[in-house]
PDB file of N, CA and C in Angstrom:
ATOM      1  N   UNK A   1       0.851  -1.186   0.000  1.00  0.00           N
ATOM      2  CA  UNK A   1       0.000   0.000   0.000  1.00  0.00           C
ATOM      3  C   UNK A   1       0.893   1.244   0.000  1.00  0.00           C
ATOM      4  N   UNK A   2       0.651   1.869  -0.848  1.00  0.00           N
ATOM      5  CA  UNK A   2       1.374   3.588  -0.621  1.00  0.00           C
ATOM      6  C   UNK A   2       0.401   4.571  -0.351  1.00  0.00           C
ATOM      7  N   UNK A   3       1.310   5.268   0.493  1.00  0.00           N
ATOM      8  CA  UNK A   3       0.603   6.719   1.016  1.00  0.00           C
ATOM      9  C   UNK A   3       1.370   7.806   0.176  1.00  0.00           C
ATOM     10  N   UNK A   4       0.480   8.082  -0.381  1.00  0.00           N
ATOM     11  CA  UNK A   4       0.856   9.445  -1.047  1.00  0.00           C
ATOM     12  C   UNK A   4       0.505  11.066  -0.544  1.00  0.00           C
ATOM     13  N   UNK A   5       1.076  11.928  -0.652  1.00  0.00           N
ATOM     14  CA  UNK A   5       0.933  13.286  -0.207  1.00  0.00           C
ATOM     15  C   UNK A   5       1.043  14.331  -1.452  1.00  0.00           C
ATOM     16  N   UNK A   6       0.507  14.987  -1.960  1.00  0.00           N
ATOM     17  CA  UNK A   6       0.922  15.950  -2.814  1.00  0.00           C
ATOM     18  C   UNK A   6       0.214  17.197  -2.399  1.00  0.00           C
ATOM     19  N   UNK A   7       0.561  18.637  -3.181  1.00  0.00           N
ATOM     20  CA  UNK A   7       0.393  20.321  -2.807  1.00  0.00           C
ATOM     21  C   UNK A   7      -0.196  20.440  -4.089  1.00  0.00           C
ATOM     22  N   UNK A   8      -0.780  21.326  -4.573  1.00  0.00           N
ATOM     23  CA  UNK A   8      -1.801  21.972  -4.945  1.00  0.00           C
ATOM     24  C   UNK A   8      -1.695  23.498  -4.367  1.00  0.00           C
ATOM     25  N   UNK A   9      -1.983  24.514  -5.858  1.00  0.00           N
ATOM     26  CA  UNK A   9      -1.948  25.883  -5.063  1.00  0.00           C
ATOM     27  C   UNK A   9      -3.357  26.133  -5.644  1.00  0.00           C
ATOM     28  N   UNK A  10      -4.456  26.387  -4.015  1.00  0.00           N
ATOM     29  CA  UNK A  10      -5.658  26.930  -4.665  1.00  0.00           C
ATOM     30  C   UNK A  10      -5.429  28.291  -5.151  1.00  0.00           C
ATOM     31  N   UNK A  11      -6.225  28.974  -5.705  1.00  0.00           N
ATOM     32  CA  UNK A  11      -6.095  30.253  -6.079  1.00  0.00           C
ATOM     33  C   UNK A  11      -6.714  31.158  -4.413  1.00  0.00           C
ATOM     34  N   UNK A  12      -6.101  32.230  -4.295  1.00  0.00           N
ATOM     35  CA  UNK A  12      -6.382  32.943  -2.201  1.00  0.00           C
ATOM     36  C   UNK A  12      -7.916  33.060  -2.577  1.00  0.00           C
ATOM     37  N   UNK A  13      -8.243  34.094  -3.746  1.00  0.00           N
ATOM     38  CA  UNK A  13      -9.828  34.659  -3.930  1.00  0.00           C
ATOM     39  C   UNK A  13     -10.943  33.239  -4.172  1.00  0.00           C
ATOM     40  N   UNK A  14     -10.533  32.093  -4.551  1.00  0.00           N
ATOM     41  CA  UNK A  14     -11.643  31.018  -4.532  1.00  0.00           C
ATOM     42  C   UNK A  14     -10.904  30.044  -3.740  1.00  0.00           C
ATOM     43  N   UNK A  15     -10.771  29.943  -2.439  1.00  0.00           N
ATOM     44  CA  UNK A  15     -10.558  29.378  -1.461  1.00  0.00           C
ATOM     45  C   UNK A  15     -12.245  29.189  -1.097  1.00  0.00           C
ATOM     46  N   UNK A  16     -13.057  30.003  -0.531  1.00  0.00           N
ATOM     47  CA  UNK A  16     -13.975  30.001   0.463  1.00  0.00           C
ATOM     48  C   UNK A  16     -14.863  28.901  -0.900  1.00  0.00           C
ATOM     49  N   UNK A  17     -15.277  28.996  -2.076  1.00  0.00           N
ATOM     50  CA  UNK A  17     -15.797  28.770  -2.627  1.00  0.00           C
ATOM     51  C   UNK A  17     -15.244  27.346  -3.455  1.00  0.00           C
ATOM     52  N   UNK A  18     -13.823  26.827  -3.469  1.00  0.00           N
ATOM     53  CA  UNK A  18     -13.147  25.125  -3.204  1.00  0.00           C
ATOM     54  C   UNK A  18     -13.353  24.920  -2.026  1.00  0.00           C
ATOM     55  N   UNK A  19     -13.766  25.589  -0.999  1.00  0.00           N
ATOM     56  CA  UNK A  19     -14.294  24.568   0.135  1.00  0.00           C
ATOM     57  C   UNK A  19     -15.696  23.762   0.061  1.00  0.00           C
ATOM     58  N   UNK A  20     -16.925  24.851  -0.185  1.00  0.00           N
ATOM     59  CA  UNK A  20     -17.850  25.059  -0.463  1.00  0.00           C
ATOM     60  C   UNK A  20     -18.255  23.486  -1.312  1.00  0.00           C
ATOM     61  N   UNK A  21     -17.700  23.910  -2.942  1.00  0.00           N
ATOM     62  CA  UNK A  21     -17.699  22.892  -3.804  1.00  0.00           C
ATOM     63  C   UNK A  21     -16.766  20.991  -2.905  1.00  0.00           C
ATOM     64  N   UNK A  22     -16.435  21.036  -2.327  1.00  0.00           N
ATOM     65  CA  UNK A  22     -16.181  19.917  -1.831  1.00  0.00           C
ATOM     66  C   UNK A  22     -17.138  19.476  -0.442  1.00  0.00           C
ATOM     67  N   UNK A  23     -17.819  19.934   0.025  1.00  0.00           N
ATOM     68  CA  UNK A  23     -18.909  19.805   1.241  1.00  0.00           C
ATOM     69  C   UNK A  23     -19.506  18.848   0.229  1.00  0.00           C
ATOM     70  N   UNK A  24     -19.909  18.916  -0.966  1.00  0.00           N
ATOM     71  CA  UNK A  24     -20.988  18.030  -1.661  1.00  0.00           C
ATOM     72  C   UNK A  24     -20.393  17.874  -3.011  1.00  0.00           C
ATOM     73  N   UNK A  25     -19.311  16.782  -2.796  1.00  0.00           N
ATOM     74  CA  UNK A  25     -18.947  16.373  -3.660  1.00  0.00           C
ATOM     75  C   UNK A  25     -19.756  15.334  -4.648  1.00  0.00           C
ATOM     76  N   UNK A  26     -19.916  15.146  -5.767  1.00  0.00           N
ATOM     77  CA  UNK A  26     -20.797  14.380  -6.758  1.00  0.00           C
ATOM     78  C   UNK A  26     -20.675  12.796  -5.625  1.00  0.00           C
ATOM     79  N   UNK A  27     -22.069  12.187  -5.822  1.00  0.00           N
ATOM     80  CA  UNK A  27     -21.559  10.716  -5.272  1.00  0.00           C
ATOM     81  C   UNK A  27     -20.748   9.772  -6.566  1.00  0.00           C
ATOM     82  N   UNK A  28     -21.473  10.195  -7.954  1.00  0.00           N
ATOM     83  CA  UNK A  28     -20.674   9.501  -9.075  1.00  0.00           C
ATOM     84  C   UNK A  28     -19.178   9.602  -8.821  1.00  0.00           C
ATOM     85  N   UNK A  29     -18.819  11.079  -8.437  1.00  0.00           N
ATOM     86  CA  UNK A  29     -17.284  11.011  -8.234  1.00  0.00           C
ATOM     87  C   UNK A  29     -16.860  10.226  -7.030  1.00  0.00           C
ATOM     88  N   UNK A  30     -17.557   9.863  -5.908  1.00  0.00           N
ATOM     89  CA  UNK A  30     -16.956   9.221  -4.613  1.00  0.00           C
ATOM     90  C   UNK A  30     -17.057   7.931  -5.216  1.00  0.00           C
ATOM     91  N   UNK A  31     -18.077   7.578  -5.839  1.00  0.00           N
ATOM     92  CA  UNK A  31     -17.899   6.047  -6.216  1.00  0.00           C
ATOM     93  C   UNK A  31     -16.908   5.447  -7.172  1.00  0.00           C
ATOM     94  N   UNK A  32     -16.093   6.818  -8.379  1.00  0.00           N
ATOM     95  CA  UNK A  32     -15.504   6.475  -9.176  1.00  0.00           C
ATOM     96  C   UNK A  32     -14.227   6.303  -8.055  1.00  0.00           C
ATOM     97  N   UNK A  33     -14.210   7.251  -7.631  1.00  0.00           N
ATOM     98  CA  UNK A  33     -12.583   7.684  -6.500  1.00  0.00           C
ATOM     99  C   UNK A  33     -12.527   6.336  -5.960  1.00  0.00           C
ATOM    100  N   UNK A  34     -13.416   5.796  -5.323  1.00  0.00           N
ATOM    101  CA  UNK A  34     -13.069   4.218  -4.600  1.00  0.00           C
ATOM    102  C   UNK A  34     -12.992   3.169  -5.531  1.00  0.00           C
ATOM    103  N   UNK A  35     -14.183   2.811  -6.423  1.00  0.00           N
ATOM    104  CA  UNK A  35     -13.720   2.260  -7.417  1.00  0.00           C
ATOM    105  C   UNK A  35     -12.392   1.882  -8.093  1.00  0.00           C
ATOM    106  N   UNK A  36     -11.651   2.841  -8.203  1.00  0.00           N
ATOM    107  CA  UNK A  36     -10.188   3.199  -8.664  1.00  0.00           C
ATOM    108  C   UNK A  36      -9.445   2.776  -7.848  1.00  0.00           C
ATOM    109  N   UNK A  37      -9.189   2.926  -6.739  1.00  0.00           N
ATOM    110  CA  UNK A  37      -8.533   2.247  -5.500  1.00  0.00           C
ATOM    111  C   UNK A  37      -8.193   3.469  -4.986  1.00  0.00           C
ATOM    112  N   UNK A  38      -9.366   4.591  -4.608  1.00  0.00           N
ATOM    113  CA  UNK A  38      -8.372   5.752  -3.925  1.00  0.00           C
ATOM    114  C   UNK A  38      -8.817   5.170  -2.564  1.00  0.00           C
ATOM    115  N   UNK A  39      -7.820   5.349  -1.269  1.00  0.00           N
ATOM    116  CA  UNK A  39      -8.400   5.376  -0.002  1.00  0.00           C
ATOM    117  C   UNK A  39      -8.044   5.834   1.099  1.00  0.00           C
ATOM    118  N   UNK A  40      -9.038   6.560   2.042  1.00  0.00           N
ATOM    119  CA  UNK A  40      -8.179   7.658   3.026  1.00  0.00           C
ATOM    120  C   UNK A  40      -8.064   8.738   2.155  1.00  0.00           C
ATOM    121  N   UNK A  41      -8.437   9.133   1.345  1.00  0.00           N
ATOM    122  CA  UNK A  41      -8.324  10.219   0.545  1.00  0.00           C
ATOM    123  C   UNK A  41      -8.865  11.697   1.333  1.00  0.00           C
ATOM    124  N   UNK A  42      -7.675  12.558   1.913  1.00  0.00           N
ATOM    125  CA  UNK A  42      -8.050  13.495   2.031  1.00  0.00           C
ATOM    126  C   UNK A  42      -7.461  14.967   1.715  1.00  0.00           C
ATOM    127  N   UNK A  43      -7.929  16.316   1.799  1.00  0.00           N
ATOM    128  CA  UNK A  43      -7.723  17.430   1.283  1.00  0.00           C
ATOM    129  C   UNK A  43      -7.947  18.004   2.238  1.00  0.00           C
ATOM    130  N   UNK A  44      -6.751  18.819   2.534  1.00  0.00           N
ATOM    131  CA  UNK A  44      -6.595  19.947   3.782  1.00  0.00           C
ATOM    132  C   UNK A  44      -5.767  21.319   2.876  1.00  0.00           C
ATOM    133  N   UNK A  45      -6.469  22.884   3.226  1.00  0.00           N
ATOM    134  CA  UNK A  45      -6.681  23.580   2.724  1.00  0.00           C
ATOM    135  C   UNK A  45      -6.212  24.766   3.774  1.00  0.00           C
ATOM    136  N   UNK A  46      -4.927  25.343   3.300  1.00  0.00           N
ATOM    137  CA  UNK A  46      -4.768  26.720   4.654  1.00  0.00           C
ATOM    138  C   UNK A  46      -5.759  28.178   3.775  1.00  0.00           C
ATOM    139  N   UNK A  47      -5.490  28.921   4.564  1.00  0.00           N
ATOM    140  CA  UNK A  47      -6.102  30.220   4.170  1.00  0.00           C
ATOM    141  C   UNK A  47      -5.525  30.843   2.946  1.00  0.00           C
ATOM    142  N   UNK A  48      -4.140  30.358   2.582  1.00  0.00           N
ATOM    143  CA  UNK A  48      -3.682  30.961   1.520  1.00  0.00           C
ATOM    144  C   UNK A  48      -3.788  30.459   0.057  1.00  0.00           C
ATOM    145  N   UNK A  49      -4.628  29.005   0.639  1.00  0.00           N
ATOM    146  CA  UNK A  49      -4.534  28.634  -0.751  1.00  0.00           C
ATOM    147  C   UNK A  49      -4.259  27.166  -1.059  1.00  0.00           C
ATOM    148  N   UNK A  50      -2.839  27.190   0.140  1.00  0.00           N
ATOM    149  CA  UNK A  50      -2.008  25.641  -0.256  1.00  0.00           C
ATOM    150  C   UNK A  50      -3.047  24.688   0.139  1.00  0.00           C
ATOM    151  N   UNK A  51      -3.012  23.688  -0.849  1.00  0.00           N
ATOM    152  CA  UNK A  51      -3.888  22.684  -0.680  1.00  0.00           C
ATOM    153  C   UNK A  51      -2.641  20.818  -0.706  1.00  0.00           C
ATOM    154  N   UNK A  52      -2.479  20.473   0.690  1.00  0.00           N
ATOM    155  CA  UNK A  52      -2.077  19.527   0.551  1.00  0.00           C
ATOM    156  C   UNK A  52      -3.481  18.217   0.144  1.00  0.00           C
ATOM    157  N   UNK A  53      -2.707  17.330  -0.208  1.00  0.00           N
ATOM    158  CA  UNK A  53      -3.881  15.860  -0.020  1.00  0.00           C
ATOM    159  C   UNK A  53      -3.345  14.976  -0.046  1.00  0.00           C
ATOM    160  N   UNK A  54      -3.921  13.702   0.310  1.00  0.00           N
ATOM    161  CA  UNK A  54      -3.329  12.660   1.129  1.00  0.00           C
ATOM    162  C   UNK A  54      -4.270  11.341   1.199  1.00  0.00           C
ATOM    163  N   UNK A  55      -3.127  10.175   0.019  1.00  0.00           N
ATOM    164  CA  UNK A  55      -4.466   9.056  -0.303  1.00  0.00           C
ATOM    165  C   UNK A  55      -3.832   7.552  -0.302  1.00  0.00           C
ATOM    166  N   UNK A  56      -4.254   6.717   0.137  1.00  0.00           N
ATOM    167  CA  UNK A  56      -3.675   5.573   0.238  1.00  0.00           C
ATOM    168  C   UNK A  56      -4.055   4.472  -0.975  1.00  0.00           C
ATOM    169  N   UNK A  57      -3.545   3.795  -1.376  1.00  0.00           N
ATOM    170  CA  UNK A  57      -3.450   3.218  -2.822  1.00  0.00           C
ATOM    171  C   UNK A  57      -2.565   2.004  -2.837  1.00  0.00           C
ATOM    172  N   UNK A  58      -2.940   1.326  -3.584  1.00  0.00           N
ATOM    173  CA  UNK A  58      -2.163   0.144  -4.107  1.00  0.00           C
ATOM    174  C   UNK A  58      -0.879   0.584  -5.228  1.00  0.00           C
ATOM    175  N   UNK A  59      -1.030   1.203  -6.363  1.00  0.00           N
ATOM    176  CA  UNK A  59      -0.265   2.023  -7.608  1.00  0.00           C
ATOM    177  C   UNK A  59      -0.758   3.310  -7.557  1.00  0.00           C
ATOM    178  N   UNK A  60       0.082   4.702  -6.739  1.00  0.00           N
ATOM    179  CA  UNK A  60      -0.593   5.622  -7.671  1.00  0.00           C
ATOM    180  C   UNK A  60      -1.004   5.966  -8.819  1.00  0.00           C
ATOM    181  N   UNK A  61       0.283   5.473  -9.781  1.00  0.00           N
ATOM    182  CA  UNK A  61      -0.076   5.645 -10.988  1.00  0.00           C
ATOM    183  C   UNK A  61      -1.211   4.986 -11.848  1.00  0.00           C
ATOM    184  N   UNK A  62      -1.001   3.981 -11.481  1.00  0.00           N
ATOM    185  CA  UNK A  62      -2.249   3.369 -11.615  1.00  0.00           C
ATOM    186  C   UNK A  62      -3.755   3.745 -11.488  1.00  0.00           C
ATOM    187  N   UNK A  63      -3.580   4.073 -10.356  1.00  0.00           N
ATOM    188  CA  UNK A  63      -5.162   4.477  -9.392  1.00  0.00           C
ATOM    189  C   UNK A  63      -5.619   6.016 -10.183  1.00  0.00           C
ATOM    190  N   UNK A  64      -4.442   6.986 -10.789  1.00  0.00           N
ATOM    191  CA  UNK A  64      -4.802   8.105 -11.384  1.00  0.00           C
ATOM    192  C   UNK A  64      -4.933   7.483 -12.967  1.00  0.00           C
ATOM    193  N   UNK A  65      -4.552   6.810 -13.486  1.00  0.00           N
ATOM    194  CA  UNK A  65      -4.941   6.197 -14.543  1.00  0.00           C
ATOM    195  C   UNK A  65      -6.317   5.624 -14.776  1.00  0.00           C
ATOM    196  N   UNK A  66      -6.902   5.210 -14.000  1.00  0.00           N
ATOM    197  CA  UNK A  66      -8.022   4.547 -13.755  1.00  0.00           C
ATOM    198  C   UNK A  66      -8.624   5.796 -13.856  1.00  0.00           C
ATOM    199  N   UNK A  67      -8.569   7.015 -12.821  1.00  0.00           N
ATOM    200  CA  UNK A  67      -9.562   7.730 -12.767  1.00  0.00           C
ATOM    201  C   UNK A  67      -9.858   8.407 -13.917  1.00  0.00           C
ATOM    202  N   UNK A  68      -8.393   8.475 -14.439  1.00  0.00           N
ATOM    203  CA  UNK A  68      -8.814   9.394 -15.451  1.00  0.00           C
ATOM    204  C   UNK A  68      -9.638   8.799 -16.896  1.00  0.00           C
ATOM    205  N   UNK A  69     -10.145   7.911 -16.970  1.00  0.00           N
ATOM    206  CA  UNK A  69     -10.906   6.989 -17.648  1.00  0.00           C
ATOM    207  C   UNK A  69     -11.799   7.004 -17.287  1.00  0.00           C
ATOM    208  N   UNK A  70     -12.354   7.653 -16.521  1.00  0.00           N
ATOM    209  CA  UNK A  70     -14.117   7.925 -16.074  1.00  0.00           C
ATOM    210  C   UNK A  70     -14.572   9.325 -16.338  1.00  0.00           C
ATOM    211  N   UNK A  71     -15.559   9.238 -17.118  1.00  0.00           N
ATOM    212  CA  UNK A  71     -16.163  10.583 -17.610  1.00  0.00           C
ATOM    213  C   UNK A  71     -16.411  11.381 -16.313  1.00  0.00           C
ATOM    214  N   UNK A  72     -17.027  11.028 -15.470  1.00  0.00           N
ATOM    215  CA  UNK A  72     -17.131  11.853 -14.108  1.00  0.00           C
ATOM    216  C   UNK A  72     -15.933  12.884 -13.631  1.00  0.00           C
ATOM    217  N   UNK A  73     -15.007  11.938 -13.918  1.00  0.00           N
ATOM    218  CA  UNK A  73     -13.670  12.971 -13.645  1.00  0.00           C
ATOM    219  C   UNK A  73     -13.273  14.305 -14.247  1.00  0.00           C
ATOM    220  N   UNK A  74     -13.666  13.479 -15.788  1.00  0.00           N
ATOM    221  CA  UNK A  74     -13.643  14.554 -16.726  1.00  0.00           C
ATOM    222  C   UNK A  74     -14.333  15.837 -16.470  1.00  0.00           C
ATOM    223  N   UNK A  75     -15.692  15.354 -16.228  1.00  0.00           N
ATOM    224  CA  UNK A  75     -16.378  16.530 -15.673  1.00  0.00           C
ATOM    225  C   UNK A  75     -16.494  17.459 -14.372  1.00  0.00           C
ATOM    226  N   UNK A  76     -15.740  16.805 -13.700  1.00  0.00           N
ATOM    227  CA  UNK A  76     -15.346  17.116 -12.184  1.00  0.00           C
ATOM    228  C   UNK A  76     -13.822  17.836 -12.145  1.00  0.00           C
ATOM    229  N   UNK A  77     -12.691  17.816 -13.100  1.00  0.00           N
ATOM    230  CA  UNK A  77     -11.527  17.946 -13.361  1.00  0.00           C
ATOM    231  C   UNK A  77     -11.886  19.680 -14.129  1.00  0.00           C
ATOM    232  N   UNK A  78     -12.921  19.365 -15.182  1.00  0.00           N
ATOM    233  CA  UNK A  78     -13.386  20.458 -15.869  1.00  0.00           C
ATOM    234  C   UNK A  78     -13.556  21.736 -15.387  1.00  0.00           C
ATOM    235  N   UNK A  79     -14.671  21.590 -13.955  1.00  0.00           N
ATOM    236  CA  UNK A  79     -14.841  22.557 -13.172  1.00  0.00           C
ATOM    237  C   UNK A  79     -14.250  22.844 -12.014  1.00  0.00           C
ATOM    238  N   UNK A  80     -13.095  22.111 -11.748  1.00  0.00           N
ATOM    239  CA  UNK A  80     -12.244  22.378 -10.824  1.00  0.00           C
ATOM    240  C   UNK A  80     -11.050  23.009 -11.466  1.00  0.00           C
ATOM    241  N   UNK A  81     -10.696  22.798 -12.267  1.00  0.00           N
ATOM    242  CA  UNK A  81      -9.457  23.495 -12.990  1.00  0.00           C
ATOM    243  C   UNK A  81      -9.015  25.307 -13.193  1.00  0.00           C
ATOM    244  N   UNK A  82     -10.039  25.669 -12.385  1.00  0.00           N
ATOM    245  CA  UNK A  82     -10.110  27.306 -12.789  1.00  0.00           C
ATOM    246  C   UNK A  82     -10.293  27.237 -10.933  1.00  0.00           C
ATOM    247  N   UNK A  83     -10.159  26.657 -10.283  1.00  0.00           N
ATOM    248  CA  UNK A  83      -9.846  27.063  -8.767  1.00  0.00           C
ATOM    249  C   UNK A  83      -8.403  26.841  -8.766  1.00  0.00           C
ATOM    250  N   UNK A  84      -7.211  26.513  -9.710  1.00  0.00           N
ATOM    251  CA  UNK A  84      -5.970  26.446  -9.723  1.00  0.00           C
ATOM    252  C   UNK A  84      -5.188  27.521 -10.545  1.00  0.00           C
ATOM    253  N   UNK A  85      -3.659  27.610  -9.505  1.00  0.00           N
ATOM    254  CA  UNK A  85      -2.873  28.786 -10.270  1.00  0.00           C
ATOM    255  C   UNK A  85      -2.152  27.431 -10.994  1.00  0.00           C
ATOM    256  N   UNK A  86      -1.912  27.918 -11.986  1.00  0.00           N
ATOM    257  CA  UNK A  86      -1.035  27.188 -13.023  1.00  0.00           C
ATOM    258  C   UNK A  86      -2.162  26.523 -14.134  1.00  0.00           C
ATOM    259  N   UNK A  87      -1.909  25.773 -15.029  1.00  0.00           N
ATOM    260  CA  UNK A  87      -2.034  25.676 -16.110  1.00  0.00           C
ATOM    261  C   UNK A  87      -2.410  24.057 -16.382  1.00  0.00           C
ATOM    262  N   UNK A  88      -3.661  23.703 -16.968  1.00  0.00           N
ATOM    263  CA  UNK A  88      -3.731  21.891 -16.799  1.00  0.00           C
ATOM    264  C   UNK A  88      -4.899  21.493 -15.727  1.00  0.00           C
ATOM    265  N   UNK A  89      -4.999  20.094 -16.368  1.00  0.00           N
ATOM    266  CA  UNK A  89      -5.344  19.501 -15.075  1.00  0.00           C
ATOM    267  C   UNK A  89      -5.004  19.104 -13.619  1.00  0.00           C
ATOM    268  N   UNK A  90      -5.467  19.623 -12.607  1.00  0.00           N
ATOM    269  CA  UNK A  90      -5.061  19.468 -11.486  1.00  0.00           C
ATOM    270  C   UNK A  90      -4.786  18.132 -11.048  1.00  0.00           C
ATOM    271  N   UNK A  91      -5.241  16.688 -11.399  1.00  0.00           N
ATOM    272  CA  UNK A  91      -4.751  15.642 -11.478  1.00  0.00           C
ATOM    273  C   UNK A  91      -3.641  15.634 -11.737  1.00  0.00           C
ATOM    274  N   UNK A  92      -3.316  15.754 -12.800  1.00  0.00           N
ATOM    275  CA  UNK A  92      -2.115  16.103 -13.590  1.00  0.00           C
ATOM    276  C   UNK A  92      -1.055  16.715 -12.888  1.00  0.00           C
ATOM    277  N   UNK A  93      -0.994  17.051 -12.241  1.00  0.00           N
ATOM    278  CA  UNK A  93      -0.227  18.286 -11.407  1.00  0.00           C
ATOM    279  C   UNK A  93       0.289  17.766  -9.952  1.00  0.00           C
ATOM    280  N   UNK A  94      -0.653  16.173  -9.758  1.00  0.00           N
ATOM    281  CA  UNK A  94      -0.244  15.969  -8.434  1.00  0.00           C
ATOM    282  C   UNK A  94       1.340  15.065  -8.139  1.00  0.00           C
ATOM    283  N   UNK A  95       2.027  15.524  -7.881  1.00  0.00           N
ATOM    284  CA  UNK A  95       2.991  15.205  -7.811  1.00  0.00           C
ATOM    285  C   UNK A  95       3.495  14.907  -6.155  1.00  0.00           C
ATOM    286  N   UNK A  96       3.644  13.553  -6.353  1.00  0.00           N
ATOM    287  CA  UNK A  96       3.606  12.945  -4.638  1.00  0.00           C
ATOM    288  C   UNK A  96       5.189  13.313  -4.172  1.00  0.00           C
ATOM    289  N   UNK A  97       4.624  13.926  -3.032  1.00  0.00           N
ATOM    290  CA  UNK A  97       6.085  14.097  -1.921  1.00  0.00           C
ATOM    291  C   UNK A  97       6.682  13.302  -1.229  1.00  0.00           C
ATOM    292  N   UNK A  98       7.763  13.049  -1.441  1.00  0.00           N
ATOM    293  CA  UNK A  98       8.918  11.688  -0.968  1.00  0.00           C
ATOM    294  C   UNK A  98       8.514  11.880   0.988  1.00  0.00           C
ATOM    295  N   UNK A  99       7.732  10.414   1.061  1.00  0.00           N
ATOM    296  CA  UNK A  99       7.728   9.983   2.533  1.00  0.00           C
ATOM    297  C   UNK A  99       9.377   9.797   2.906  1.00  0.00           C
ATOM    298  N   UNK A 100       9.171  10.439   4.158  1.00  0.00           N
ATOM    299  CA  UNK A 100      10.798  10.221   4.925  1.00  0.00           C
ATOM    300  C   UNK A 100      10.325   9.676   6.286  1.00  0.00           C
ATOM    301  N   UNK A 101       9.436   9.709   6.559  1.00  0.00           N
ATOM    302  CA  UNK A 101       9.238   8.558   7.966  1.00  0.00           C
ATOM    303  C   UNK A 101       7.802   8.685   8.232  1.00  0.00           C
ATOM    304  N   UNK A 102       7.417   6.938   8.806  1.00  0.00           N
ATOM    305  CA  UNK A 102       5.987   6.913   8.985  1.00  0.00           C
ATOM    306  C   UNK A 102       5.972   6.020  10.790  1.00  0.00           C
ATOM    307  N   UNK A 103       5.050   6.786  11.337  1.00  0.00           N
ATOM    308  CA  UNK A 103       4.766   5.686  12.535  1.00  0.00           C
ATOM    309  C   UNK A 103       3.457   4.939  12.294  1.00  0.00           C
ATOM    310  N   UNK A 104       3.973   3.694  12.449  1.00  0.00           N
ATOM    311  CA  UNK A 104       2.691   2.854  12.324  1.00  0.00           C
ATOM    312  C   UNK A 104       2.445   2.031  13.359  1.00  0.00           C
TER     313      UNK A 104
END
């Protein structure tokens, strides 16, 4: 199993409103997200923006491969992509941070 961590920069002015949009996330998308093998999947959000998240998985690569093969995503990726600074899909963008120690 891997634990993955990656950052994300929300944009400061649609912070209140990427919170908002995740209170009621699509269930099509929760069912695709597990489906896929996401698990423990979570998103923590400071005031400025930075958005870490944090998901447990068998292959990341894999597990983002999968997702991205579900139209749901597509459409969920679509309207999330303009709450990000930079350019792309925010999938796309997640780039996991090297674990250096875990207590288990």
């Amino acid at each position: 199993m891997q634990r993955i961590c990656f950052r994300l920069q929300v944009r400061a002015d649609r912070v209140e409103e990427y919170k908002q949009r995740h209170r009621a996330v699509w269930p099509e998308m929760l069912l695709a997200l597990r489906e896929t093998g996401w698990a423990n999947y979570s998103l923590f959000l400071s005031d400025d923006g930075l958005l870490t998240g944090y998901l447990e998985c068998d292959d990341f690569e894999s597990a983002r491969s999968a997702m991205a093969e579900h139209s749901v995503n597509d459409r969920w990726q679509a309207e999330m992509t303009e709450f990000f600074e930079g350019a792309g899909n925010p999938d796309e963008q997640m780039i996991p941070i090297p674990e250096i120690f875990h207590l288990a």
